[in-house]
Protein backbone atom coordinates (compact mmCIF):
# COMPACT_ATOMS: atom_id res chain seq x y z
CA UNK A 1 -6.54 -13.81 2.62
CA UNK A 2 -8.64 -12.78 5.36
CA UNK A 3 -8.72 -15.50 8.34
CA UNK A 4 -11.24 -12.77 10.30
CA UNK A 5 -14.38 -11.68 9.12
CA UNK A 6 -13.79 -8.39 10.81
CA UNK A 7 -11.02 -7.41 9.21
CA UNK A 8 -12.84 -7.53 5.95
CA UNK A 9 -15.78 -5.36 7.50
CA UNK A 10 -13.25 -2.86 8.79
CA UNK A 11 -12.05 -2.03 5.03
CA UNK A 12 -15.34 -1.90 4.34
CA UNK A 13 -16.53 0.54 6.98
CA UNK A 14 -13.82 2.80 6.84
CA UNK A 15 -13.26 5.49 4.35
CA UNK A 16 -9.66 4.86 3.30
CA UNK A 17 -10.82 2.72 0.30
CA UNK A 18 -13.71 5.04 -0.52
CA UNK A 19 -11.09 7.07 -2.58
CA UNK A 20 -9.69 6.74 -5.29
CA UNK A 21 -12.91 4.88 -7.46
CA UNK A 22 -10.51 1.97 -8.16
CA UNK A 23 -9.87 1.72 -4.46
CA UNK A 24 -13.29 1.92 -3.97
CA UNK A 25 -14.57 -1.25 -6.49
CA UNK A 26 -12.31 -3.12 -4.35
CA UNK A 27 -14.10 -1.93 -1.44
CA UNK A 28 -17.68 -2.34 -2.31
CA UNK A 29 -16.58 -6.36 -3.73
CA UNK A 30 -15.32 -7.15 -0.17
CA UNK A 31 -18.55 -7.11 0.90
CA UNK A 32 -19.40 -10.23 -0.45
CA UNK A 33 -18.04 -13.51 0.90
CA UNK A 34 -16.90 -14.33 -3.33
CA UNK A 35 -14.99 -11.18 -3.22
CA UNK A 36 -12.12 -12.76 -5.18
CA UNK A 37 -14.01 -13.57 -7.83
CA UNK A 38 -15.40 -10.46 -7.83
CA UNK A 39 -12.39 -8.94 -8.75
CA UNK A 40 -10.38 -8.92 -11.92
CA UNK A 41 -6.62 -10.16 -11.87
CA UNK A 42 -4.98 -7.23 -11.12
CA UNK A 43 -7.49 -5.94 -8.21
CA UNK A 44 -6.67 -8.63 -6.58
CA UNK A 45 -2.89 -8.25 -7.05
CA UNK A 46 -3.22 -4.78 -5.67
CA UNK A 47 -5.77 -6.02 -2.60
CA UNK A 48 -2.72 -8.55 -1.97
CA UNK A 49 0.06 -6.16 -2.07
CA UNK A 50 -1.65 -3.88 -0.17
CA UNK A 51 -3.50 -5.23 2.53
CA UNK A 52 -1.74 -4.38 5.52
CA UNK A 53 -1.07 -0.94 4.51
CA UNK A 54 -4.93 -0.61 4.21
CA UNK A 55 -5.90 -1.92 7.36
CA UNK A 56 -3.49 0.10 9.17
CA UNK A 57 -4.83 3.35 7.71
CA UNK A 58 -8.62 2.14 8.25
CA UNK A 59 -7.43 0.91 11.72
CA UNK A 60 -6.52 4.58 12.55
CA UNK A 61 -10.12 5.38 11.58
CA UNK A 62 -11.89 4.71 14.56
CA UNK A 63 -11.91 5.47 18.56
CA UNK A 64 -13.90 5.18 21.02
CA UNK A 65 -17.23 6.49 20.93
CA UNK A 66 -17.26 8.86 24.54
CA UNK A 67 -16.06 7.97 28.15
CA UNK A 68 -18.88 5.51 28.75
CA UNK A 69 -18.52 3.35 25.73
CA UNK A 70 -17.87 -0.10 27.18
CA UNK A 71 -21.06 -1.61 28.22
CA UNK A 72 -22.18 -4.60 30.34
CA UNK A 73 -25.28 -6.19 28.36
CA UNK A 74 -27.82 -7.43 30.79
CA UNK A 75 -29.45 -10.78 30.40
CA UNK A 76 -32.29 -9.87 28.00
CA UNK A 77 -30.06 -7.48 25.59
CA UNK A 78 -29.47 -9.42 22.24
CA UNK A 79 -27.05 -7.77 19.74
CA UNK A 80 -24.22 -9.17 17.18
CA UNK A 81 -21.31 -7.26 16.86
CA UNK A 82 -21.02 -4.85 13.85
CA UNK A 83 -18.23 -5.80 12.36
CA UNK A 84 -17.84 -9.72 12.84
CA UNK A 85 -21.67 -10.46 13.14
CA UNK A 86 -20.85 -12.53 16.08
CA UNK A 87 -23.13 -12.55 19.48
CA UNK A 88 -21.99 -10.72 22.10
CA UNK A 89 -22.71 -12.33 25.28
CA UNK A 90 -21.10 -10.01 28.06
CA UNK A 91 -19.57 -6.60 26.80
CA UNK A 92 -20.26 -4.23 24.03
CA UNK A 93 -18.01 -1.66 23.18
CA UNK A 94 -19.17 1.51 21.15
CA UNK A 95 -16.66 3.09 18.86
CA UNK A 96 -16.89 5.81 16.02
CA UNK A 97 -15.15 7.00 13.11
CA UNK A 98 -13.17 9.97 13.18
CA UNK A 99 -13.62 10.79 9.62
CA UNK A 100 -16.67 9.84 8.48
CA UNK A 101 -18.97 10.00 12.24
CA UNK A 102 -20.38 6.70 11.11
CA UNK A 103 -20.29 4.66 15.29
CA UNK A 104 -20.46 0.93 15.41
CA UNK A 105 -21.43 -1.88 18.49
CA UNK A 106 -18.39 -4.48 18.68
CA UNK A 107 -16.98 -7.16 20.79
CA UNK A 108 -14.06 -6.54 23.23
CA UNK A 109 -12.14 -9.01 20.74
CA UNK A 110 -12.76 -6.87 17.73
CA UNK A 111 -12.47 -3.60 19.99
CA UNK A 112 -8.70 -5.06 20.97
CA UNK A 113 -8.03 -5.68 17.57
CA UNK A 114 -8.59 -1.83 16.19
CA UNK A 115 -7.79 0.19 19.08
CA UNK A 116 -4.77 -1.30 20.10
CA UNK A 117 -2.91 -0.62 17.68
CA UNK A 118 0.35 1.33 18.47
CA UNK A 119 2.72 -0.99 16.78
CA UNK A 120 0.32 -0.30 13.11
CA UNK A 121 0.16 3.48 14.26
CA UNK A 122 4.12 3.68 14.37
CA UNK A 123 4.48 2.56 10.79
CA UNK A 124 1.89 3.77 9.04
CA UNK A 125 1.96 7.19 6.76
CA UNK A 126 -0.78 9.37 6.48
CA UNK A 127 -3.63 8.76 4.42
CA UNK A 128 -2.02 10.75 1.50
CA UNK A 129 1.58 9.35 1.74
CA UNK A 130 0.15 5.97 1.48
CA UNK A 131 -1.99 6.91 -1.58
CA UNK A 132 1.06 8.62 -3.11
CA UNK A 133 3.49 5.32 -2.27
CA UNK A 134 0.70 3.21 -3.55
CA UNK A 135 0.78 5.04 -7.10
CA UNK A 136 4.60 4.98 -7.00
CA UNK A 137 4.48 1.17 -6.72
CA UNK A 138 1.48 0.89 -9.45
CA UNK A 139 3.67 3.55 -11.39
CA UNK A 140 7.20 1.48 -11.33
CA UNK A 141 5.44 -2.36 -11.07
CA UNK A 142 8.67 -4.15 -11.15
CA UNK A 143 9.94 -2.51 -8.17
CA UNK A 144 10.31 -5.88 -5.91
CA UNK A 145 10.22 -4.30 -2.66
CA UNK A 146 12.49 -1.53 0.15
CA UNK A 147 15.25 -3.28 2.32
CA UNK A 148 13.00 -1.34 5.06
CA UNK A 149 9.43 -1.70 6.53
CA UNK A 150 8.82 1.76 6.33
CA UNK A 151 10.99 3.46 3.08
CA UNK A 152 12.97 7.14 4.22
CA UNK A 153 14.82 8.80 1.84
CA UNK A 154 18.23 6.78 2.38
CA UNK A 155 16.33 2.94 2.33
CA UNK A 156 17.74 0.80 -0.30
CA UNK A 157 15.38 -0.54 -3.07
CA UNK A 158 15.46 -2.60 -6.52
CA UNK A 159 15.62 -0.72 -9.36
CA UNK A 160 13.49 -1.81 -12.35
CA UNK A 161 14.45 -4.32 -14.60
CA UNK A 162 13.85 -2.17 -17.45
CA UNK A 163 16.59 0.24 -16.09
CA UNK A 164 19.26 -2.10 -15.24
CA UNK A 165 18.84 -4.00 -18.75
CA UNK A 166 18.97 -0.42 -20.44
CA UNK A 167 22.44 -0.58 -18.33
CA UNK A 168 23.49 -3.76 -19.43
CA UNK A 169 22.68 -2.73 -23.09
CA UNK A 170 24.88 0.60 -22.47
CA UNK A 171 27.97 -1.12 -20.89
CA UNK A 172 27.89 -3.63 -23.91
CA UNK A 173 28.08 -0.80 -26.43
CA UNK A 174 30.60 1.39 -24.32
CA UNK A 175 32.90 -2.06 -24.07
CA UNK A 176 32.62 -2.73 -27.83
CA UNK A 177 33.31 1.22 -29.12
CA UNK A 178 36.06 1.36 -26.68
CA UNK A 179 37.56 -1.92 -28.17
CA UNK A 180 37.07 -0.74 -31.78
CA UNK A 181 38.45 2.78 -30.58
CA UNK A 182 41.69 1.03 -30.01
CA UNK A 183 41.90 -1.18 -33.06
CA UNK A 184 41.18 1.66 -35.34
CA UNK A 185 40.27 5.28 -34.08
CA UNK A 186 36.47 5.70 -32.57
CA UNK A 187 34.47 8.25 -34.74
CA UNK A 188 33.25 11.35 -33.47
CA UNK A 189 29.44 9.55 -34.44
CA UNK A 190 29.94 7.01 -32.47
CA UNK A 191 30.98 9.56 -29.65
CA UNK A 192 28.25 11.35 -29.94
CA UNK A 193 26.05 8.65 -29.74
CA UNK A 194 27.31 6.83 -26.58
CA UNK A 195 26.89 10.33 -24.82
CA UNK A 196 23.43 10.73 -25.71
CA UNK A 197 22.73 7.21 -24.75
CA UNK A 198 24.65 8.11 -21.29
CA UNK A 199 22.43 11.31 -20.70
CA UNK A 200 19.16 9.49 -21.90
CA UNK A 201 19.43 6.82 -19.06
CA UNK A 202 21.13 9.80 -16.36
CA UNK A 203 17.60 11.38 -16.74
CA UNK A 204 15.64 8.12 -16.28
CA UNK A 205 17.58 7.77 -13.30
CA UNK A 206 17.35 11.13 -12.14
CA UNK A 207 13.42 10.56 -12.92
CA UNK A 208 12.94 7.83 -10.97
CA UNK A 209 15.01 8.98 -8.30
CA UNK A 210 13.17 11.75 -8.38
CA UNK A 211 9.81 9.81 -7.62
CA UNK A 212 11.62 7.91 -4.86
CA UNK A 213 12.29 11.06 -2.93
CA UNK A 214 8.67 12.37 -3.03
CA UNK A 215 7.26 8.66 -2.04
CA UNK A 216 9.35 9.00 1.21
C-alpha cells in the first residue's frame, strides 16, 4: 500500500490519526514494517479506503520550520532524514507541525513531497469534515462511492442496497394490490398498509438524505 517509507512516517507523525482511538490503533500499528498484520480485517479496510484522505489532512500538518530552514550540510555533518531514515548527503530541510509543535530534519525529496502540495490542499476538507464524512461512510457501508472527487450538496451518489431493495419490495406490493384492486375492490387494510409502508421508507430517505447534506 505504501511504495514510500515516508508516507507511512508522515501518518505517523502527524496528529490527524491521533483522534478518534480507533484512528489512532491504526496509527500506532503503522509503525511497524508488519503493519497489516497488525491490523484486524476491517482496520485495514478503513486504512485502504481512506488513505489519501489521511495523508492529505496530515500533509497540511506541517510547514516550514522559520526563514532559514533549508540547510547545506558540510562534509563532516551526518544525519538521516526523519521521516524516510534515508542519508542526506547535501541539503536538510527543517519543518514543523502546526498543530502539535513537534519539528522534524528531512530530505528536499520528502520536503517536495509535503509542502508542495496545492493540488491535496484544494480537495481536502477540514480536519472535522473529513472525520464527519469518514463516519458517514462507516455509518452507510454500502455506499459505493460520489460521481465527484470532492462530494457538494448536489454530487450524485449510490444509494444503499438495503434502500433500493426496500424499493423493489414496495413497488412489488403496490403492483400486486393495484392488480387485485381491479379484479375485486382493494380494502381499506390493504390501503392503509401500503401508505405506511410508503411513509416508512419517505423517512429513511429523508434520513439518509438528511446525513448526506451534513457530510457535504
Amino acid at each position: 500500500m505504501f511504495r514510500l517509507k515516508s508516507t507511512r512516517s508522515l501518518l505517523v507523525r502527524s496528529n490527524y490519526l491521533r483522534t478518534p482511538s480507533s484512528n489512532n490503533e491504526i496509527r500506532e500499528a503503522l509503525k511497524y514494517d508488519d503493519y497489516a498484520t497488525r491490523l484486524s480485517a476491517s482496520q485495514n479496510k478503513l486504512l485502504k479506503n481512506n488513505v489519501v484522505s489521511w495523508i492529505s489532512q496530515c500533509r497540511n500538518e506541517w510547514e516550514l520550520y522559520d526563514h532559514n530552514s533549508i540547510i547545506r550540510l558540510s562534509k563532516s555533518e551526518k544525519i538521516t532524514c526523519d521521516l524516510c531514515n534515508t542519508k542526506l548527503r547535501t541539503t536538510k530541510v527543517h519543518i514543523k507541525n502546526t498543530l502539535t509543535g513537534e519539528s522534524l530534519w528531512i530530505g528536499t525529496d520528502c520536503a517536495q513531497a509535503m509542502l508542495n502540495n496545492e493540488e491535496h490542499a484544494q480537495l481536502a476538507y477540514t480536519p472535522e469534515e473529513q472525520r464527519y464524512l469518514e463516519k458517514f461512510f462507516s455509518d452507510n457501508p454500502t455506499i459505493e462511492h460520489f460521481y465527484k472527487k470532492r462530494p457538494s450538496l448536489t454530487s450524485e451518489f449510490i444509494l444503499p442496497s438495503d434502500f433500493l431493495a426496500e424499493e423493489k419490495k414496495l413497488i412489488t406490493i403496490i403492483r400486486t394490490q393495484i392488480s387485485r384492486k381491479i379484479v375485486k375492490g382493494l380494502p381499506s387494510t390493504k390501503i392503509n398498509e401500503i401508505n405506511s409502508k410508503i411513509a416508512d421508507i419517505s423517512s429513511k430517505i429523508n434520513s439518509f438524505n438528511a446525513q448526506v447534506s451534513m457530510a457535504m
